[in-house]
N, C-alpha and C. Protein backbone atom coordinates (compact mmCIF):
# COMPACT_ATOMS: atom_id res chain seq x y z
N UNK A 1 -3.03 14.24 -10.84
CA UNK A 1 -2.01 13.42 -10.23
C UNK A 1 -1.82 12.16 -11.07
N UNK A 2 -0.75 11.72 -11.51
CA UNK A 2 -0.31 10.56 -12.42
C UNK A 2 0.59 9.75 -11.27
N UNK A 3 0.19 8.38 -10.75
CA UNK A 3 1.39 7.74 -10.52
C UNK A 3 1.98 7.13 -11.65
N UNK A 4 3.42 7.70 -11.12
CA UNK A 4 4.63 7.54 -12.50
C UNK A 4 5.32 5.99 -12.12
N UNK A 5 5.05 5.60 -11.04
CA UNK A 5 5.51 4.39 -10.32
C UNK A 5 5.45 3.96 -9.50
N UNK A 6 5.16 2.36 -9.81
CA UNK A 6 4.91 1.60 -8.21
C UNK A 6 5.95 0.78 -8.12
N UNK A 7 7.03 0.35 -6.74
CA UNK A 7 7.95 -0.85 -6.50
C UNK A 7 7.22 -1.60 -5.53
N UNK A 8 7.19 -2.82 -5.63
CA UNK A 8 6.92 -4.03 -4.66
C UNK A 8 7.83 -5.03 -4.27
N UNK A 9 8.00 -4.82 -2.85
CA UNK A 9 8.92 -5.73 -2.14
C UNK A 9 7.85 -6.56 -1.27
N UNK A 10 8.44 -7.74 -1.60
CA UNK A 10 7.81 -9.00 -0.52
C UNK A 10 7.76 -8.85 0.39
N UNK A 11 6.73 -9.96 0.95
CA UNK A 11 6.70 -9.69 3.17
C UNK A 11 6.98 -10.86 3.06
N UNK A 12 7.54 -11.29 3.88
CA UNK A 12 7.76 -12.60 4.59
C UNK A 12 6.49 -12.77 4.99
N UNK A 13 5.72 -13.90 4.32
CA UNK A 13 4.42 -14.56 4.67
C UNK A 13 4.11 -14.67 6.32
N UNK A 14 3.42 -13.31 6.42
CA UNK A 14 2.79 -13.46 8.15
C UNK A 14 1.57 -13.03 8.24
N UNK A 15 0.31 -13.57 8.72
CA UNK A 15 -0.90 -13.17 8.57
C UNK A 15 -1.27 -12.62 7.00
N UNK A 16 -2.19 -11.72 7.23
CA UNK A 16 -3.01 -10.96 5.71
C UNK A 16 -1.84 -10.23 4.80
N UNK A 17 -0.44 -10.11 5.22
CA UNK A 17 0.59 -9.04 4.58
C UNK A 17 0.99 -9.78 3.22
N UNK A 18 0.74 -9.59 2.55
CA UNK A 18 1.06 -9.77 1.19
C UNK A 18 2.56 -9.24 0.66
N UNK A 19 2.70 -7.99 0.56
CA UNK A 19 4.00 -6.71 -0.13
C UNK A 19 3.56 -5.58 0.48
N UNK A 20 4.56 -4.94 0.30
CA UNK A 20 5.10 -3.48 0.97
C UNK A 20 5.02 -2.98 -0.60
N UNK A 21 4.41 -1.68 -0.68
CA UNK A 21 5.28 -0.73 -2.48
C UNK A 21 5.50 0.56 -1.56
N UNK A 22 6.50 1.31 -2.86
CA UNK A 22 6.49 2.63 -2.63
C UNK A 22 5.98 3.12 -3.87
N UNK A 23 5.44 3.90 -3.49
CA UNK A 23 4.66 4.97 -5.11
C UNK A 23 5.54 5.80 -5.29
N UNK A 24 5.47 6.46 -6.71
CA UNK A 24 5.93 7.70 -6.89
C UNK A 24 5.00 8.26 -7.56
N UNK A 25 4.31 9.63 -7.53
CA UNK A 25 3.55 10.92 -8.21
C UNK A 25 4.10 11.38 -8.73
N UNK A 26 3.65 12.00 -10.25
CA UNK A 26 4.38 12.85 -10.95
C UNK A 26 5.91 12.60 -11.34
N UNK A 27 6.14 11.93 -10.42
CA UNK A 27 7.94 12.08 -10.52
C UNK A 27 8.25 13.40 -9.59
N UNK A 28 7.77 13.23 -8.83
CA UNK A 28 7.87 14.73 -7.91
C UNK A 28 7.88 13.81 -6.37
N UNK A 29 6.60 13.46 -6.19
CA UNK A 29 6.30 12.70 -4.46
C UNK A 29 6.30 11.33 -4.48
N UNK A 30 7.11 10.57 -3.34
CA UNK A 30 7.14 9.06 -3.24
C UNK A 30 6.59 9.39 -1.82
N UNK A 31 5.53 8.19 -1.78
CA UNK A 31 5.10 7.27 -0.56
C UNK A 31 5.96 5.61 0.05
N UNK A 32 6.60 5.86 0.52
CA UNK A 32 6.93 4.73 0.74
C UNK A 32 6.22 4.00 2.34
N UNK A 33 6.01 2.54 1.93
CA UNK A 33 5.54 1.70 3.19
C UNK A 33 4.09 1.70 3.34
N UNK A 34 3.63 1.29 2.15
CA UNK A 34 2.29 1.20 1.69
C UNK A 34 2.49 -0.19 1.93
N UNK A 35 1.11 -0.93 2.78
CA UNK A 35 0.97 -2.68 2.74
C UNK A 35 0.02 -2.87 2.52
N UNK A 36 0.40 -3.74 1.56
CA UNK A 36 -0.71 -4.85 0.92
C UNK A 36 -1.27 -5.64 1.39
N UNK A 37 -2.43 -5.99 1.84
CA UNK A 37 -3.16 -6.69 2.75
C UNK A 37 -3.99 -7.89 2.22
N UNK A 38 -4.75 -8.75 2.47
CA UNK A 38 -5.58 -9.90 2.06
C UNK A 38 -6.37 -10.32 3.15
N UNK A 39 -7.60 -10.24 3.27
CA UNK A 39 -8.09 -11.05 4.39
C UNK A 39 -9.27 -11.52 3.77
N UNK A 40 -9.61 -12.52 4.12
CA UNK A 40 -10.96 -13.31 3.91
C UNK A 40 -12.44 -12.55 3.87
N UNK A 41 -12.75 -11.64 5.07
CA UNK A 41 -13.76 -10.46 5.29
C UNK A 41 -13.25 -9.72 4.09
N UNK A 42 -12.59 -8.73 4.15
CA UNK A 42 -12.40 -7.62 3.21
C UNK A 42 -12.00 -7.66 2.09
N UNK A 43 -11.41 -9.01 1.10
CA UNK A 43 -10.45 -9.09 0.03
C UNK A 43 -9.23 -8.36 0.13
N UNK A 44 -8.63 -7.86 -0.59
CA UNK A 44 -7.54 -7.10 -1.29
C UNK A 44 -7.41 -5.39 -0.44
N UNK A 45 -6.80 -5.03 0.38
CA UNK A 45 -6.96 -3.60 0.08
C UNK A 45 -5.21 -3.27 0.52
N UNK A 46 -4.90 -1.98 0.56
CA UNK A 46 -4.05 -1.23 1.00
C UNK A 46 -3.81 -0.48 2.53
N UNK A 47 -2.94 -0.33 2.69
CA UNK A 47 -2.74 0.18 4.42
C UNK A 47 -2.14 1.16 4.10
N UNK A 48 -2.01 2.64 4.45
CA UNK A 48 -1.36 3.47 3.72
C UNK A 48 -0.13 3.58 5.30
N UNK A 49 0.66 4.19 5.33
CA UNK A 49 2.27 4.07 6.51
C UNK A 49 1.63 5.13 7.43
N UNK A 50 1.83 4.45 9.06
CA UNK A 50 1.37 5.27 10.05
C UNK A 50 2.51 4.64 10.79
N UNK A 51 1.89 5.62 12.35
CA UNK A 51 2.86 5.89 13.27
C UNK A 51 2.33 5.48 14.20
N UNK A 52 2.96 4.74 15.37
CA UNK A 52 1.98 4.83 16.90
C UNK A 52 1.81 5.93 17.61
N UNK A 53 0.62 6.20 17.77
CA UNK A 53 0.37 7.26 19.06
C UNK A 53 1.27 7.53 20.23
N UNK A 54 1.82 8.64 20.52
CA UNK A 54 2.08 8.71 21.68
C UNK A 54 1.01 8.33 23.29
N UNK A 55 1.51 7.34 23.54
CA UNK A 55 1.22 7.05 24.92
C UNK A 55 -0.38 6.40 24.46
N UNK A 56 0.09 5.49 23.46
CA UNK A 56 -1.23 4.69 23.37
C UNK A 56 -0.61 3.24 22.49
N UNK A 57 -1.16 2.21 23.32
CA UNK A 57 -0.38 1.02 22.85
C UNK A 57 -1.24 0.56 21.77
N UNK A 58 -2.01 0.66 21.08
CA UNK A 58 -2.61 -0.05 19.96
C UNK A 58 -3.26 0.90 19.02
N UNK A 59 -2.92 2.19 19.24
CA UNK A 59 -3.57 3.72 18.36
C UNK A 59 -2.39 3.59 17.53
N UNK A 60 -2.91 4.22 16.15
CA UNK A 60 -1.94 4.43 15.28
C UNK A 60 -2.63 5.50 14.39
N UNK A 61 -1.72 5.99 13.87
CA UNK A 61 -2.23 7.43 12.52
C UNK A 61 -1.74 7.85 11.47
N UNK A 62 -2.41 7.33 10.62
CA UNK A 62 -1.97 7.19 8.65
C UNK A 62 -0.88 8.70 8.80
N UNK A 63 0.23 8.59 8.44
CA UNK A 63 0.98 9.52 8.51
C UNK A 63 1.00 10.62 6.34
N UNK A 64 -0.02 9.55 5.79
CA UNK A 64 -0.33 10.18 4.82
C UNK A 64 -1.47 9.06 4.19
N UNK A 65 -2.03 10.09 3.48
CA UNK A 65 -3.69 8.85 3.23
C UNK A 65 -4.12 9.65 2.04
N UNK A 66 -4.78 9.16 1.01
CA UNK A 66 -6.05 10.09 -0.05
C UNK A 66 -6.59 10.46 0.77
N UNK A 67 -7.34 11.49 0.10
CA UNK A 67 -8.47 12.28 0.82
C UNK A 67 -9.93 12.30 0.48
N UNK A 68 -9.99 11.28 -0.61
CA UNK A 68 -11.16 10.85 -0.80
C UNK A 68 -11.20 9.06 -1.46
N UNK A 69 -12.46 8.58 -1.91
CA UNK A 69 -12.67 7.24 -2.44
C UNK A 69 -11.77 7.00 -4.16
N UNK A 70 -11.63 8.51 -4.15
CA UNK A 70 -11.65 8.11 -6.09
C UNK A 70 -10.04 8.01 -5.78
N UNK A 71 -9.57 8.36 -5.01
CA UNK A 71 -7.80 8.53 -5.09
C UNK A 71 -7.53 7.23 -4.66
N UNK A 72 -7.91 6.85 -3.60
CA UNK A 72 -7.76 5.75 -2.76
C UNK A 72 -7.95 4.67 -3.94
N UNK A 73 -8.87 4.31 -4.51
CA UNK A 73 -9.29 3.38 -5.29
C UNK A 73 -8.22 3.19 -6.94
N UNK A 74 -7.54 4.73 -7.32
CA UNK A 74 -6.80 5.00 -7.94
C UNK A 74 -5.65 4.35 -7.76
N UNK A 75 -4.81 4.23 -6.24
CA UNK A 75 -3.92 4.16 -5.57
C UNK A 75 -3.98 2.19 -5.67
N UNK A 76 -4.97 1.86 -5.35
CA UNK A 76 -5.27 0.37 -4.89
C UNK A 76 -5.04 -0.32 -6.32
N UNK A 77 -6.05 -0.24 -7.09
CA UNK A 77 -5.63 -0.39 -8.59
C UNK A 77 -4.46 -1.03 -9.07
N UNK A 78 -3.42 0.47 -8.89
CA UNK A 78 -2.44 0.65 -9.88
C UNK A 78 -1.27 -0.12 -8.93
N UNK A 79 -1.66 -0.21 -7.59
CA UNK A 79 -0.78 -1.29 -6.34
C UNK A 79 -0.70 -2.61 -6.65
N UNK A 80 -2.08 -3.43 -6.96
CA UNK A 80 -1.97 -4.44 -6.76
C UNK A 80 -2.35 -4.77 -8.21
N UNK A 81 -1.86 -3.86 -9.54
CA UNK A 81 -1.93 -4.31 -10.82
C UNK A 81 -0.12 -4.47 -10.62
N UNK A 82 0.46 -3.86 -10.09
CA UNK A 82 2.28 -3.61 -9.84
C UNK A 82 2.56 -4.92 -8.90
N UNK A 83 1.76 -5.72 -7.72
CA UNK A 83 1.96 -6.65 -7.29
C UNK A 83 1.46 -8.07 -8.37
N UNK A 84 0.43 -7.63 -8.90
CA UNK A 84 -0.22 -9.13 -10.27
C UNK A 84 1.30 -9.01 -10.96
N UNK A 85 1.61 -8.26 -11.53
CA UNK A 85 2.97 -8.13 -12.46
C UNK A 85 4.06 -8.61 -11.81
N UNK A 86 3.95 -8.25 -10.63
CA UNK A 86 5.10 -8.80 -10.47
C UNK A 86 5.49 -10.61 -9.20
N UNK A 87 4.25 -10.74 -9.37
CA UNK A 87 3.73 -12.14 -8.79
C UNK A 87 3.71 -13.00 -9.93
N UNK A 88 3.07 -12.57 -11.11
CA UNK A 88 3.54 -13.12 -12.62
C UNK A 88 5.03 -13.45 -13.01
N UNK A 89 5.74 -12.60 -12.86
CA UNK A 89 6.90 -12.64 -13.34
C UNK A 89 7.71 -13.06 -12.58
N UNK A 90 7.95 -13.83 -11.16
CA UNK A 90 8.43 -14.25 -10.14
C UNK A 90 8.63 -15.98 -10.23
N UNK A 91 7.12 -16.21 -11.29
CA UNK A 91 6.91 -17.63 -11.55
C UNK A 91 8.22 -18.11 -12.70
């Protein structure tokens, strides 16, 4: 799996949300509504796009996720090397 591309759109500064990206794989599969997170406990990570539960007010479920550490960590990387770039170039 090669991501062929990451886009990053801003959040309006609210709590830990940093940017939103969408990936693209291969040039074949896009993820879109990936968030970028920041918190003091955890540093830096990724939220991958979920859904609320039916008939549950605070359940939610990654509607797509890696399936292991090495992808995930792959994914995080190449996210928030596409958010440094483009937090750089904004200045």
């Amino acid at each position: 799996m090669e991501i062929t591309n990451v886009k990053i759109f801003m959040a309006k500064r609210r709590g830990p949300v940093l940017a939103y990206a969408n990936v693209i794989l291969d040039n074949r599969f896009i993820i879109r509504g990936i968030t970028l997170l920041e918190t003091e406990k955890n540093g830096r990570f990724i939220s991958m796009p979920s859904r609320r539960l039916r008939n549950e007010k605070k359940s939610f479920r990654d509607t797509c996720h890696p399936l292991n550490a090495e992808v995930r960590n792959e994914l995080t990387d190449a996210i928030f090397a596409a958010y440094d770039e483009f937090i750089s170039n904004e200045d």
